[in-house]
Protein backbone atom coordinates (compact mmCIF):
# COMPACT_ATOMS: atom_id res chain seq x y z
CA UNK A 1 -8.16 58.31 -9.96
CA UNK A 2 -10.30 58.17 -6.99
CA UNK A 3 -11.22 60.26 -4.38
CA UNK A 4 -9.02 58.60 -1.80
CA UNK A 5 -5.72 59.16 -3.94
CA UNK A 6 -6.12 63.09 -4.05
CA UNK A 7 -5.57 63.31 -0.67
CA UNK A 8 -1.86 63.88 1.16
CA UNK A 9 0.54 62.15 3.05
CA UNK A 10 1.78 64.17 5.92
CA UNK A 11 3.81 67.19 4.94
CA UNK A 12 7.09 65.93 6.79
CA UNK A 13 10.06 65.79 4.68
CA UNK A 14 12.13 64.41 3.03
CA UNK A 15 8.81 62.29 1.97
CA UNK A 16 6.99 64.34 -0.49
CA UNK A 17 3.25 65.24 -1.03
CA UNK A 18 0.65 63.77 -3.26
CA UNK A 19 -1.15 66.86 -3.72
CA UNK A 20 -2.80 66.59 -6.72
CA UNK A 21 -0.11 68.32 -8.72
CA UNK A 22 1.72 64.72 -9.42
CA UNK A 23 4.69 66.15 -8.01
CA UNK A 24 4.76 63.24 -5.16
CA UNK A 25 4.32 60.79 -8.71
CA UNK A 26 6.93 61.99 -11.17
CA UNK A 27 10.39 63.75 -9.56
CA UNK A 28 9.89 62.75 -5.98
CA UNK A 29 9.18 59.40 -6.54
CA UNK A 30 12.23 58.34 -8.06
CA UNK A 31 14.38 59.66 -5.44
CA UNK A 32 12.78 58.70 -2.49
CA UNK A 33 12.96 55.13 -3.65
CA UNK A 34 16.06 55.01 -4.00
CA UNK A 35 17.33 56.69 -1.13
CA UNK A 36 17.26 54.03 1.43
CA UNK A 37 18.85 50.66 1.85
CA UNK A 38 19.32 49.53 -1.65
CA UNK A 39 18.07 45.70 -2.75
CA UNK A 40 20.54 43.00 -3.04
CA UNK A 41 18.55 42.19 -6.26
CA UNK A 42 15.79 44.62 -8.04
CA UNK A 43 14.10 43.69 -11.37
CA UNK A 44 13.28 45.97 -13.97
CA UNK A 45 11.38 49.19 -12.73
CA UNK A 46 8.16 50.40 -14.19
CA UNK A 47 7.37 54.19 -13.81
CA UNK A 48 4.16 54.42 -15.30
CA UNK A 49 2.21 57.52 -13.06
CA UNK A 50 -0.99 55.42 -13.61
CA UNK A 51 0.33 52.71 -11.69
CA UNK A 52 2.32 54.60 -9.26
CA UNK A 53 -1.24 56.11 -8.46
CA UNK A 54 -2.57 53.02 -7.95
CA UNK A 55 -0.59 52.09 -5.06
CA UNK A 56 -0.81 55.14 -3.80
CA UNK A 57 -4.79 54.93 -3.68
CA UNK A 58 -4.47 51.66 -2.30
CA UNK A 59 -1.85 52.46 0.34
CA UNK A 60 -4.25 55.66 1.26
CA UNK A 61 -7.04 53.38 2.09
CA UNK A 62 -5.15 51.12 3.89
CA UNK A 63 -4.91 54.12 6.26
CA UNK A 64 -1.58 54.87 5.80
CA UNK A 65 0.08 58.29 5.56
CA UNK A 66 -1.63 58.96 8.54
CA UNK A 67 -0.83 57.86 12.50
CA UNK A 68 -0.50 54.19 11.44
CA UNK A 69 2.35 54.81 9.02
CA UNK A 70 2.92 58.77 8.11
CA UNK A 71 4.92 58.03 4.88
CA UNK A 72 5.52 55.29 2.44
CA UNK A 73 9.05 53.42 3.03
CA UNK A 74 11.59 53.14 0.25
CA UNK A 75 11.41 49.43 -0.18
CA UNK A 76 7.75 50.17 -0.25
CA UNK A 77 8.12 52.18 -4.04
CA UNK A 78 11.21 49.37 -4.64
CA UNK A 79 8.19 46.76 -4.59
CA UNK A 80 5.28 48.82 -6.18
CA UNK A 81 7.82 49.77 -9.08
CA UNK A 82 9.22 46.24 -9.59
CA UNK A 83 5.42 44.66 -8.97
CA UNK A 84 4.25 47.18 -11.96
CA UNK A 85 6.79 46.23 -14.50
CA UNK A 86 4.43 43.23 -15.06
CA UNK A 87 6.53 39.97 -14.95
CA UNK A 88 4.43 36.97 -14.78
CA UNK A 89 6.24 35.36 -11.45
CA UNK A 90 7.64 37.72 -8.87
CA UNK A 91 9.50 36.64 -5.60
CA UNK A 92 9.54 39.44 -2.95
CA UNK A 93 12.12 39.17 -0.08
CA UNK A 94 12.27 41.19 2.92
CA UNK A 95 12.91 41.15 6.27
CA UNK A 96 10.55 41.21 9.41
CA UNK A 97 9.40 44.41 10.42
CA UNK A 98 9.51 45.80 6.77
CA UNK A 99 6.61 46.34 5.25
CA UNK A 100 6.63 43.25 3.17
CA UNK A 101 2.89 42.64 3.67
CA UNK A 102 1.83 45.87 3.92
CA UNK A 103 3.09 47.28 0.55
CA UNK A 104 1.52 43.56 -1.31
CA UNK A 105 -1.99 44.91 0.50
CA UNK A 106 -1.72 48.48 -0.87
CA UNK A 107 -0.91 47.15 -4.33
CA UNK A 108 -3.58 44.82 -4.28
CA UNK A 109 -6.27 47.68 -2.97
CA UNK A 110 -5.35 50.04 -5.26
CA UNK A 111 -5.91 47.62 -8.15
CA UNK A 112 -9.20 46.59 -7.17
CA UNK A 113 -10.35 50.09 -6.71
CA UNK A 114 -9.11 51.40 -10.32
CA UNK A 115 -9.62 48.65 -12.06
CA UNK A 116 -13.05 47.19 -12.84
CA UNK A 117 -13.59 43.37 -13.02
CA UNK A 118 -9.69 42.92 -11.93
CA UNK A 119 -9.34 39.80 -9.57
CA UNK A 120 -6.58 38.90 -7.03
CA UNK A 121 -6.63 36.54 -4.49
CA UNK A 122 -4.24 36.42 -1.16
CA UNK A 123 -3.11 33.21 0.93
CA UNK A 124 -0.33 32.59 3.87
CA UNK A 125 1.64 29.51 3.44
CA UNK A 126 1.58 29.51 7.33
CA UNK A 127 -2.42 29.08 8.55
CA UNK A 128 -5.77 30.66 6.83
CA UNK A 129 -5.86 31.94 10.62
CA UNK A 130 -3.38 34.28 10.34
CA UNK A 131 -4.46 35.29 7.31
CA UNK A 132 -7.97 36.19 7.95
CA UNK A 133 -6.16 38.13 11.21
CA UNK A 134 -4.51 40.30 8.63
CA UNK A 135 -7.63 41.03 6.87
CA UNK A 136 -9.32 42.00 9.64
CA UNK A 137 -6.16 44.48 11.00
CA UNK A 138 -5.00 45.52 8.11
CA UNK A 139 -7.72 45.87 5.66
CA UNK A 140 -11.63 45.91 7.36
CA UNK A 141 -10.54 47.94 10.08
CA UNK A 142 -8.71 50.68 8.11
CA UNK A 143 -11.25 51.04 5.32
CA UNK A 144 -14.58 50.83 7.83
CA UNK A 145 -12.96 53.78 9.93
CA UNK A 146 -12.00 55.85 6.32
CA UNK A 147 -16.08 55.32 5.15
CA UNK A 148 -17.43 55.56 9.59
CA UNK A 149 -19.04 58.94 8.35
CA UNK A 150 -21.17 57.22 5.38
CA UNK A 151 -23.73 54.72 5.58
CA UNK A 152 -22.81 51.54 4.95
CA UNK A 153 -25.17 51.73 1.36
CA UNK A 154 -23.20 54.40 0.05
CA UNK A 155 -19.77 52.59 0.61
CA UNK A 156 -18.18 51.85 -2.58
CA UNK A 157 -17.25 48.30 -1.51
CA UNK A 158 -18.46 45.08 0.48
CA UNK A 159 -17.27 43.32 3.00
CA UNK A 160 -17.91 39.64 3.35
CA UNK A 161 -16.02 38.81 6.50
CA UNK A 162 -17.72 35.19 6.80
CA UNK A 163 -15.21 32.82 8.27
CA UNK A 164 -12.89 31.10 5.68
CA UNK A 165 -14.58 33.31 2.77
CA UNK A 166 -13.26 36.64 3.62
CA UNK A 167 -13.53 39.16 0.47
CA UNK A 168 -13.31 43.23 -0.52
CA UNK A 169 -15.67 43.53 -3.36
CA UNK A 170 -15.41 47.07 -4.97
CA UNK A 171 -18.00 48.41 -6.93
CA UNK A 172 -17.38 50.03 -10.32
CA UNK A 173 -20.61 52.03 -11.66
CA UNK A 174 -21.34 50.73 -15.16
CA UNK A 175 -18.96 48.27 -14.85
CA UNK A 176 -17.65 44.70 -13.30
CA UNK A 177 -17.19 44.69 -9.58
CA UNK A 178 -13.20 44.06 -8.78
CA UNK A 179 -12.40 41.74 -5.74
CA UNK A 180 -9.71 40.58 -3.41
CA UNK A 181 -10.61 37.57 -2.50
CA UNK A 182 -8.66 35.76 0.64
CA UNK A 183 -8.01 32.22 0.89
CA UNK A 184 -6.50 29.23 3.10
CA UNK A 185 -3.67 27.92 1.67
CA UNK A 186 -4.49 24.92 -0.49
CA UNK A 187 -3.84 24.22 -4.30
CA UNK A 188 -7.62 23.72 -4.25
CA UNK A 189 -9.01 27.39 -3.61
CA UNK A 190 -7.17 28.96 -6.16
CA UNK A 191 -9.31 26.12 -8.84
CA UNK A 192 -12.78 28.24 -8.75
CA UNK A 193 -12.17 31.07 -10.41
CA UNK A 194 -9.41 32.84 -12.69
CA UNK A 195 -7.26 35.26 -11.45
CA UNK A 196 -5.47 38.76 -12.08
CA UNK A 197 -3.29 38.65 -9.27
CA UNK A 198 -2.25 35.76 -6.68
CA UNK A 199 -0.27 36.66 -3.51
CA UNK A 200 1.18 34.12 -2.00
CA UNK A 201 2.58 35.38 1.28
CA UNK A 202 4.70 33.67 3.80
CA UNK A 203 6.20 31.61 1.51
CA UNK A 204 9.42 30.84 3.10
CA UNK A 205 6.97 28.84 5.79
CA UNK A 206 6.13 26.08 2.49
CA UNK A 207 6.87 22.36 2.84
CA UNK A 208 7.87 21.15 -0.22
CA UNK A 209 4.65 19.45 -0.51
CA UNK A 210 2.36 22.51 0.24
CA UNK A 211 4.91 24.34 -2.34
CA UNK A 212 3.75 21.90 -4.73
CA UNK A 213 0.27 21.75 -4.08
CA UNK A 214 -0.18 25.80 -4.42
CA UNK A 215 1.86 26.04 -7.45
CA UNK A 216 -0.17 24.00 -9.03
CA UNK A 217 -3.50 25.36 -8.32
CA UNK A 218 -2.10 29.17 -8.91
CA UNK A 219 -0.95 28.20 -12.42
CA UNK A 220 -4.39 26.62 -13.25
CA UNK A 221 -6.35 29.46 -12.72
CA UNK A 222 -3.57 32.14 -15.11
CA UNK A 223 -4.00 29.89 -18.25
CA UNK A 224 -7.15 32.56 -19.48
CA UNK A 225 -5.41 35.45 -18.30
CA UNK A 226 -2.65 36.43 -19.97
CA UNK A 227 -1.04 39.86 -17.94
CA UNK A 228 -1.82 37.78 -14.74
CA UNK A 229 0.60 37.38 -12.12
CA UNK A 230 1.41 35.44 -9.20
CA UNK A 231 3.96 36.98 -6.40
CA UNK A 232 5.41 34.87 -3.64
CA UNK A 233 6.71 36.96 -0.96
CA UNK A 234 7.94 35.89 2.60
CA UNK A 235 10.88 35.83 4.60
CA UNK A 236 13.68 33.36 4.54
CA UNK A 237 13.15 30.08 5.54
CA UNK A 238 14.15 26.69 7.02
CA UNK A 239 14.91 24.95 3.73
CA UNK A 240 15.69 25.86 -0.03
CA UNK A 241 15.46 22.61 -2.22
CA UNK A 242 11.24 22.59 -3.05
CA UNK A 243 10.36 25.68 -1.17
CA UNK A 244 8.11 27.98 -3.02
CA UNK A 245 10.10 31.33 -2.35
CA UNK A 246 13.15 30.08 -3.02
CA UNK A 247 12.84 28.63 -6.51
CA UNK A 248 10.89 31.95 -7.37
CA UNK A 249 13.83 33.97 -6.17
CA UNK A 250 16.34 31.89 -8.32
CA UNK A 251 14.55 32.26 -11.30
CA UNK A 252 14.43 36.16 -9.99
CA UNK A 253 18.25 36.52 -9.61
CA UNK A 254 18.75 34.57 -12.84
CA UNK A 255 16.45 36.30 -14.72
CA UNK A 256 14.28 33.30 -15.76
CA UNK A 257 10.75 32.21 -16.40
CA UNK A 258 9.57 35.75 -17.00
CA UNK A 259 10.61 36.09 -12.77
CA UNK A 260 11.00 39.21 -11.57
CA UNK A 261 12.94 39.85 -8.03
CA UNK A 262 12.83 42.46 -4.76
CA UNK A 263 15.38 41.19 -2.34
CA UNK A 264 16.48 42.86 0.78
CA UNK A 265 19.08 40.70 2.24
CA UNK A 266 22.22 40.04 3.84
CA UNK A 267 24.91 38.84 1.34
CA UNK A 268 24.73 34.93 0.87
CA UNK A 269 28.58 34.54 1.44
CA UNK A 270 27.63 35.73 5.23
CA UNK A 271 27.74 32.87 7.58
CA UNK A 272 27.46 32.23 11.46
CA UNK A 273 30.66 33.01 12.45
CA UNK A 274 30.28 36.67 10.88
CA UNK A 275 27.42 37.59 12.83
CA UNK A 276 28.01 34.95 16.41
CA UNK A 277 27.88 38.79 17.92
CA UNK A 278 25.65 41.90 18.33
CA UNK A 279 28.67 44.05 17.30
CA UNK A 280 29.48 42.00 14.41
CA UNK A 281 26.13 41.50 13.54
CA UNK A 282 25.34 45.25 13.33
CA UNK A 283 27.04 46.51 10.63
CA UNK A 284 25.48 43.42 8.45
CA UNK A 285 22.25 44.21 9.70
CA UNK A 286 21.92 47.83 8.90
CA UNK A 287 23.20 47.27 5.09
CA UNK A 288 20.29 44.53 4.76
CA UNK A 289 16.95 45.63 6.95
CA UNK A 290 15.59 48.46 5.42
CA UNK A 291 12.95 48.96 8.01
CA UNK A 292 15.51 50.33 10.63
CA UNK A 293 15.14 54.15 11.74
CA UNK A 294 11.74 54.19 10.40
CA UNK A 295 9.61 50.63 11.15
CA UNK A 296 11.87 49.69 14.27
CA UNK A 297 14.64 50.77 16.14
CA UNK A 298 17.98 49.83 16.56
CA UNK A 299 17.45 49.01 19.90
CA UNK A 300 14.76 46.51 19.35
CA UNK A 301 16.77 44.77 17.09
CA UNK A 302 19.76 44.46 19.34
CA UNK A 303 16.95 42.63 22.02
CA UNK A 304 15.94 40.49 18.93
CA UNK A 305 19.01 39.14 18.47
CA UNK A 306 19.62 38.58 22.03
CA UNK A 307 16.61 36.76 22.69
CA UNK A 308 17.25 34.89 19.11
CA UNK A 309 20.76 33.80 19.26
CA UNK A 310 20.41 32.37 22.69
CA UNK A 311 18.44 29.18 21.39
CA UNK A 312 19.95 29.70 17.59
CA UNK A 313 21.86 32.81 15.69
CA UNK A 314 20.55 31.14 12.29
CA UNK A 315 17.16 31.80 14.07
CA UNK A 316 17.95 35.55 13.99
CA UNK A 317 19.52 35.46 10.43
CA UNK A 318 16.96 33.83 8.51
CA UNK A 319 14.11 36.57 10.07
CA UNK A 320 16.40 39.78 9.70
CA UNK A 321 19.10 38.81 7.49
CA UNK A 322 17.34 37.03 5.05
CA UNK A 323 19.11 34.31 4.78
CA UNK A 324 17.87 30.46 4.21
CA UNK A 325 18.57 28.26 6.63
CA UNK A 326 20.42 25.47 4.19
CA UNK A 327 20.17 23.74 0.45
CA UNK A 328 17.80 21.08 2.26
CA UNK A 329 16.62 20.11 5.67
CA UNK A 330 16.68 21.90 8.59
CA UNK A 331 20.30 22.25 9.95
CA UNK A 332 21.70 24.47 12.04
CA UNK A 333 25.11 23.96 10.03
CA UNK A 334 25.92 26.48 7.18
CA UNK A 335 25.64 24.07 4.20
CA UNK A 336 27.40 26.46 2.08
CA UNK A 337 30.56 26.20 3.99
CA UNK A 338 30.43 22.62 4.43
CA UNK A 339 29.68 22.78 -0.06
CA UNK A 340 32.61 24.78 0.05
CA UNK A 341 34.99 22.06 1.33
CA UNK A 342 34.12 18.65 0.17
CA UNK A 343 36.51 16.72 -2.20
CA UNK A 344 35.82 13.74 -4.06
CA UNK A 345 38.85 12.28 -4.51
CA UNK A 346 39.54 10.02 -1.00
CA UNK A 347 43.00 10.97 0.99
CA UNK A 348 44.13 8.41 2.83
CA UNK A 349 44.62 8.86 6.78
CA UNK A 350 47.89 9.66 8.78
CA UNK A 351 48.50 6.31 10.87
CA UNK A 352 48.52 8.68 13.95
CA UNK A 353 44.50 9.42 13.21
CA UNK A 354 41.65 7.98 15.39
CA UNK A 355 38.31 6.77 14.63
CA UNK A 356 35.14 6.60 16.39
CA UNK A 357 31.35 4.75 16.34
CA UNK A 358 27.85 6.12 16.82
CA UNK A 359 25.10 4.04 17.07
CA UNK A 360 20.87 5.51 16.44
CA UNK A 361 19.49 5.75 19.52
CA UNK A 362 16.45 3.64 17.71
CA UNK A 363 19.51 0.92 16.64
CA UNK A 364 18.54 1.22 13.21
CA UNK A 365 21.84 2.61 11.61
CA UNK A 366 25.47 3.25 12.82
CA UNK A 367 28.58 4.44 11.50
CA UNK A 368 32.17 4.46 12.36
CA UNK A 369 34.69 7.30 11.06
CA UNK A 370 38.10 8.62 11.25
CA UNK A 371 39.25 11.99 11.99
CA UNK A 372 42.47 13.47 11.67
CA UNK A 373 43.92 17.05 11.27
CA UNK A 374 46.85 18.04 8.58
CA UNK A 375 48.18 21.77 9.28
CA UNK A 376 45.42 22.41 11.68
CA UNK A 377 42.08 21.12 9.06
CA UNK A 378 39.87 18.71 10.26
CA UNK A 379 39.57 15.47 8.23
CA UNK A 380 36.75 13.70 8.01
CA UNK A 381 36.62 9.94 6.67
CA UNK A 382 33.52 7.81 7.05
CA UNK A 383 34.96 4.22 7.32
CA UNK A 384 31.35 2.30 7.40
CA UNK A 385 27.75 3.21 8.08
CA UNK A 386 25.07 1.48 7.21
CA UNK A 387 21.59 -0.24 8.91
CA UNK A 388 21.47 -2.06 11.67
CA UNK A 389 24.20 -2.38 14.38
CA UNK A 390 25.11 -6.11 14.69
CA UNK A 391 28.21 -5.21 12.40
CA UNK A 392 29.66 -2.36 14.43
CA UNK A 393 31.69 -4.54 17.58
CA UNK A 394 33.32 -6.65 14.85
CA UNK A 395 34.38 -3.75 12.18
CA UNK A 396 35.81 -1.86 15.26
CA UNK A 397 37.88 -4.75 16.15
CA UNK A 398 39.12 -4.92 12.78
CA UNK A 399 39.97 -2.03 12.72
CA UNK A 400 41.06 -1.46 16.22
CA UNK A 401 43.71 -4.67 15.60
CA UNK A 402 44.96 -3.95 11.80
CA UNK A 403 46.16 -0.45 13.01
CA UNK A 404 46.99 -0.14 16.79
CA UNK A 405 44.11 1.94 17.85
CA UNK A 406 41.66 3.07 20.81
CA UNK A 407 38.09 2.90 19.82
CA UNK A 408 36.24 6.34 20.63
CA UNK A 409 32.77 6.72 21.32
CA UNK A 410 29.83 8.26 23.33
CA UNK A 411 29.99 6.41 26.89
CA UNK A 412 26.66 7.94 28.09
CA UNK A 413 24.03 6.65 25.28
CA UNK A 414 22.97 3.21 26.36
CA UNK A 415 23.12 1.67 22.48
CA UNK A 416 26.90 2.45 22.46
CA UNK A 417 27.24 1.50 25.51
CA UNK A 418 25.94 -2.28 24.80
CA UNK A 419 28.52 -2.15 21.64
CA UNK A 420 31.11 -1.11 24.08
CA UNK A 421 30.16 -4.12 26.23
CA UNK A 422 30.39 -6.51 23.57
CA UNK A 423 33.81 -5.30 22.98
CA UNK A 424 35.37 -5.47 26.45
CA UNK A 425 34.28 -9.01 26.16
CA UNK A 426 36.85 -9.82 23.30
CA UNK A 427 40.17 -11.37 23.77
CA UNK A 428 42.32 -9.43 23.30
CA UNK A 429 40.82 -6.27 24.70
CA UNK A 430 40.83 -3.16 22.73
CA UNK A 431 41.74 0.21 24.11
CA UNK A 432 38.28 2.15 24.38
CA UNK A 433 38.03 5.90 24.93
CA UNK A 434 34.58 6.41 26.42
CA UNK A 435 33.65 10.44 26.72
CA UNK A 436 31.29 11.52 28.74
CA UNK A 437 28.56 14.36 28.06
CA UNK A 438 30.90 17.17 28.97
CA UNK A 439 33.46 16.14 26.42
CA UNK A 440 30.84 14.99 23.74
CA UNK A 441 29.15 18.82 23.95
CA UNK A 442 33.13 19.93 23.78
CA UNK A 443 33.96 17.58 20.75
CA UNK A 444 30.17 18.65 18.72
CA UNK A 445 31.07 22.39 19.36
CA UNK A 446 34.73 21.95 17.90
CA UNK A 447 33.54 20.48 15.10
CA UNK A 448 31.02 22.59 14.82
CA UNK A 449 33.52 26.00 14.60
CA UNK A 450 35.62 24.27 11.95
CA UNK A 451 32.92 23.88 10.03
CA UNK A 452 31.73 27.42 10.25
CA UNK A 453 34.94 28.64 9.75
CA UNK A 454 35.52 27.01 6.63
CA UNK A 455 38.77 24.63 8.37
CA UNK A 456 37.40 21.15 6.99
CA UNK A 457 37.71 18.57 4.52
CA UNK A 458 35.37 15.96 3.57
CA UNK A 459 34.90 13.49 1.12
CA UNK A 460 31.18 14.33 -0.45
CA UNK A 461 30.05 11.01 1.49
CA UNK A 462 26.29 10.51 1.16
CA UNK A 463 25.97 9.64 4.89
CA UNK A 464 28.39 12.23 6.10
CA UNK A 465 26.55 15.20 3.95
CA UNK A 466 23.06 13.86 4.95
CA UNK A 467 23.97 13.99 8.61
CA UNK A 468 25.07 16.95 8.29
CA UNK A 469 22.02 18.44 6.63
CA UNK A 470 19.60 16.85 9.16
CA UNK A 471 21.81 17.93 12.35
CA UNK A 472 20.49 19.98 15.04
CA UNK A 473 20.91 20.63 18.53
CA UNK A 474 20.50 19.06 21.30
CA UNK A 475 21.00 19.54 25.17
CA UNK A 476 20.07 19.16 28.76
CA UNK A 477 17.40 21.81 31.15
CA UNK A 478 20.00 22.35 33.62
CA UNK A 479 22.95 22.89 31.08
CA UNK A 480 24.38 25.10 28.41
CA UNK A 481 25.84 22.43 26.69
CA UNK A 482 24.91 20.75 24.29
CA UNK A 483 25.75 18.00 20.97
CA UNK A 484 24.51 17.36 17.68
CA UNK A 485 20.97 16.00 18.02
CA UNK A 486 17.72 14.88 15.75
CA UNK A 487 15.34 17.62 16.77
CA UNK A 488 12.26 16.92 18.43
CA UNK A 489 9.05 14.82 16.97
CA UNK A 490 7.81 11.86 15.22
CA UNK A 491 9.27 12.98 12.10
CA UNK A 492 12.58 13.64 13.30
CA UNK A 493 13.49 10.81 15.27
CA UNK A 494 14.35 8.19 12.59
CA UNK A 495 17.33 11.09 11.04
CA UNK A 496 20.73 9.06 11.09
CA UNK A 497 23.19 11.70 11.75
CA UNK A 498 25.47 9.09 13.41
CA UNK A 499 28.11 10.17 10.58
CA UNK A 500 28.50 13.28 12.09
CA UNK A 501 28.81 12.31 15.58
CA UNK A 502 31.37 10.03 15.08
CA UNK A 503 33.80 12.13 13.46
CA UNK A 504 33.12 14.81 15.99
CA UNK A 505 33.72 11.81 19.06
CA UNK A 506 36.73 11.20 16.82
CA UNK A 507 38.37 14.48 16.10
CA UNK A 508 37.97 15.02 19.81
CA UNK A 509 39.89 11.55 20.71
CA UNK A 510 42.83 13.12 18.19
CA UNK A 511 42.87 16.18 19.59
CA UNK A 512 43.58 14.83 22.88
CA UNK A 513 45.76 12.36 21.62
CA UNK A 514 50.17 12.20 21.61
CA UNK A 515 51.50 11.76 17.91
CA UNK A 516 52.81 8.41 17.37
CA UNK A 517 55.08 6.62 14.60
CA UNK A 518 53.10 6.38 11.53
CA UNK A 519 51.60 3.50 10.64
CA UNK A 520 49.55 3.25 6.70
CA UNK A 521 45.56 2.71 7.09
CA UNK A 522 43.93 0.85 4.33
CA UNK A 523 40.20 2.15 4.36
């Protein structure tokens, strides 16, 4: 054990003393652990004192038990325990403000200053910026001001902080130097040498492609070591389907791939209606963060969600809660709910329903849909959508004609407008029902409660559940209003979710309809 471990935390209790008498290591540890929040899922523990003093050394150096952080945190030993059980794949959840990359520093110090010729190597799925900014906070500052009172040729380590090749090299007399080794976050870094441990941090930040590309290089470089293991940690993030973290978390939860798990997180059953308030919110929050009362106030996190749920509540769910944004994409829409509520098996519509069109702003797809409601649900039916908009004029005709019906749709957006055109032109001349921005913000946030509140049914329509997925908001500088939008950028712009806008332009038209005498649709 090194010199660093034998000294003690601060004396406070309830957070016990390494003192050199192992007390702090053998019935203290135990209990502190598990006396805060508890995970949503833990993996086997180990509780091998070796290890324990490992982390301890490592957290020690880091400068902690001292002003910066007087005491380890529950979740802290939760990690270190779960980290030491040696599973080959770990995922590591946890909220901002947490610890998260704290505790994955302390484990990897302490290993590189116990063990000889042990290698592990750290990355951010986000930049190599911000990860060379954590180096220098968290790690070269801490251990220059623990060694300020030696010269620098009696420190037992190295520091190469060389842009894009930072490094801790620790020296072990009579034996192989250890190193932690930090690099940008590309497949390709990972290739040069082999590795005992690989962090991969941020995690809920990788694209499916960049999920790939690291994956692969981290495996590479375990094939000639076989206790080696590679932990992806991070907080939730926008997608699920090829992110990094999340497939290491499943395996976690399921127990698979020799994948262990620490989760701190809200339940996955919670959605945005249960937390669309600070004082629903709160309760949720407090049995999920574990870093409240000790990392960050109550207080602070009230201001968080403020400030979050002003632009987006998912915003504040996925950095405090937890929880992933959706199974795919980007949406602001809970795509569990929506899951939840789609039926295969096509109903056909009351004669009393009403149907609507949307066209792409970029007039490269359209669709036309029918909404209805049957003891208060919203009904969803997608009549046609496909490429191109010559089509649309004629099919609402059709339709308009066979079954006695106004044609709804958005009378500000030029491209619907020229369809609308083409259809007061026609002899005779449909009914249209033209709403303007006020009612199309009114009709996307109706639609959007119903979904959130679980009071749909759909038909598990390609077009419908893509729109869906891809949906976010949209709205104006000088109003609070807003509709279902694209998001911003190049790579957003070409998303079709006219499905979705036309059921929402025509649940809004039934809504504000009169029943009439029922008349059979043929879809």
């Amino acid at each position: 054990m090194t010199e660093a471990s034998k000294e003690s935390f601060e004396e406070s209790q309830p957070y016990p003393r390494h003192d050199g008498s192992k007390v702090f290591l053998t019935d203290a540890w135990e209990s502190w652990r598990d006396s805060g929040i508890p995970p949503l899922n833990a993996s086997q523990y180990a509780t091998d004192i070796a290890l324990r003093e490992e982390f301890v050394a490592g957290a020690l150096l880091l400068g902690l038990g001292k002003r910066r952080m007087p005491r380890l945190e529950p979740q802290m030993l939760v990690l270190a325990d779960a980290a030491n059980a040696c599973p080959r794949f770990m995922g590591v959840l946890l909220p901002r403000r947490s610890s998260k990359t704290t505790s994955l520093f302390a484990l990897a110090m302490g290993r590189i200053s116990e063990r000889p010729g042990y290698l592990v190597s750290y990355t951010m799925a986000t930049t190599a910026l911000k990860a060379r900014t954590r180096f220098k906070q968290d790690i070269k500052g801490p251990l220059e001001e623990r060694y300020r009172h030696l010269d620098k040729k009696d420190w037992p380590f190295k520091i190469n902080n060389a842009g894009g090749s930072e490094s801790i090299t620790w020296f072990h007399e009579g034996d192989s130097d250890s190193v932690l080794q930090f690099l940008a976050p590309k497949g390709e870094g990972f290739r040069s040498d082999a590795w005992d441990l690989i962090i991969i941090d941020e995690g809920g930040e990788a694209s499916p492609e960049m999920s790939g590309d690291l994956i692969e290089g981290a495996l590479a470089t375990m094939d000639t070591r076989p206790d080696a293991t590679l932990i992806v940690a991070g907080t939730a993030g926008k997608i699920r389907d090829g992110n990094l973290l999340w497939s290491t978390l499943e395996d976690g939860r399921e127990g698979k791939n020799k994948t262990g798990i620490v989760e701190y997180a809200a339940p996955p059953t919670v959605k945005r209606s249960d937390v669309d308030t600070w004082e629903k919110a709160k309760p949720i929050l407090l049995a999920a963060h574990p870093g409240i009362g000790t990392l960050t106030t109550l207080d602070i996190m009230e201001s968080n969600y403020e400030k979050l749920s002003a632009i987006d509540v998912g915003k504040f769910m996925m950095e405090y809660l937890s929880l992933f944004a959706v199974l795919g994409g980007s949406s602001f829409i809970d795509m569990a709910s929506w899951a939840e509520h789609g039926n295969s098996v096509v109903v056909k519509p009351p004669a009393h329903h009403r149907f609507a069109y949307a066209v792409h702003p970029l007039q490269t797809s359209a669709s036309i849909v029918a909404a209805w409601r049957v003891d208060g649900k919203a009904h969803g039916l997608v009549i046609e959508s496909k490429a191109g908009v010559a089509w649309v004029d004629q099919r609402c005709l059709e339709i308009a004609r066979r079954h006695k019906l106004p044609i709804a749709h958005d009378m500000q957006e030029s491209v619907n407008t020229a369809v609308s055109t083409k259809l007061n032109r026609a002899r005779p001349r449909p009914k249209l029902e033209g709403q303007n921005w006020n009612q199309i913000s009114t009709a996307a946030a109706t639609l959007f409660g119903d979904i959130e509140a679980g009071n749909i049914a759909h038909y598990d329509q390609p077009n419908l559940n893509d729109a869906v997925r891809l949906a976010q908001k949209r709205g104006t500088r000088d109003s609070k209003r807003w509709a279902f939008g694209r998001g911003l950028g190049e790579a957003n712009e070409t998303n079709d979710i006219t499905a979705l806008e036309a059921w929402s332009i025509a649940l809004k038209a039934y809504d504000d309809a009169k029943p009439r005498v029922p008349i059979e649709l043929i879809v």
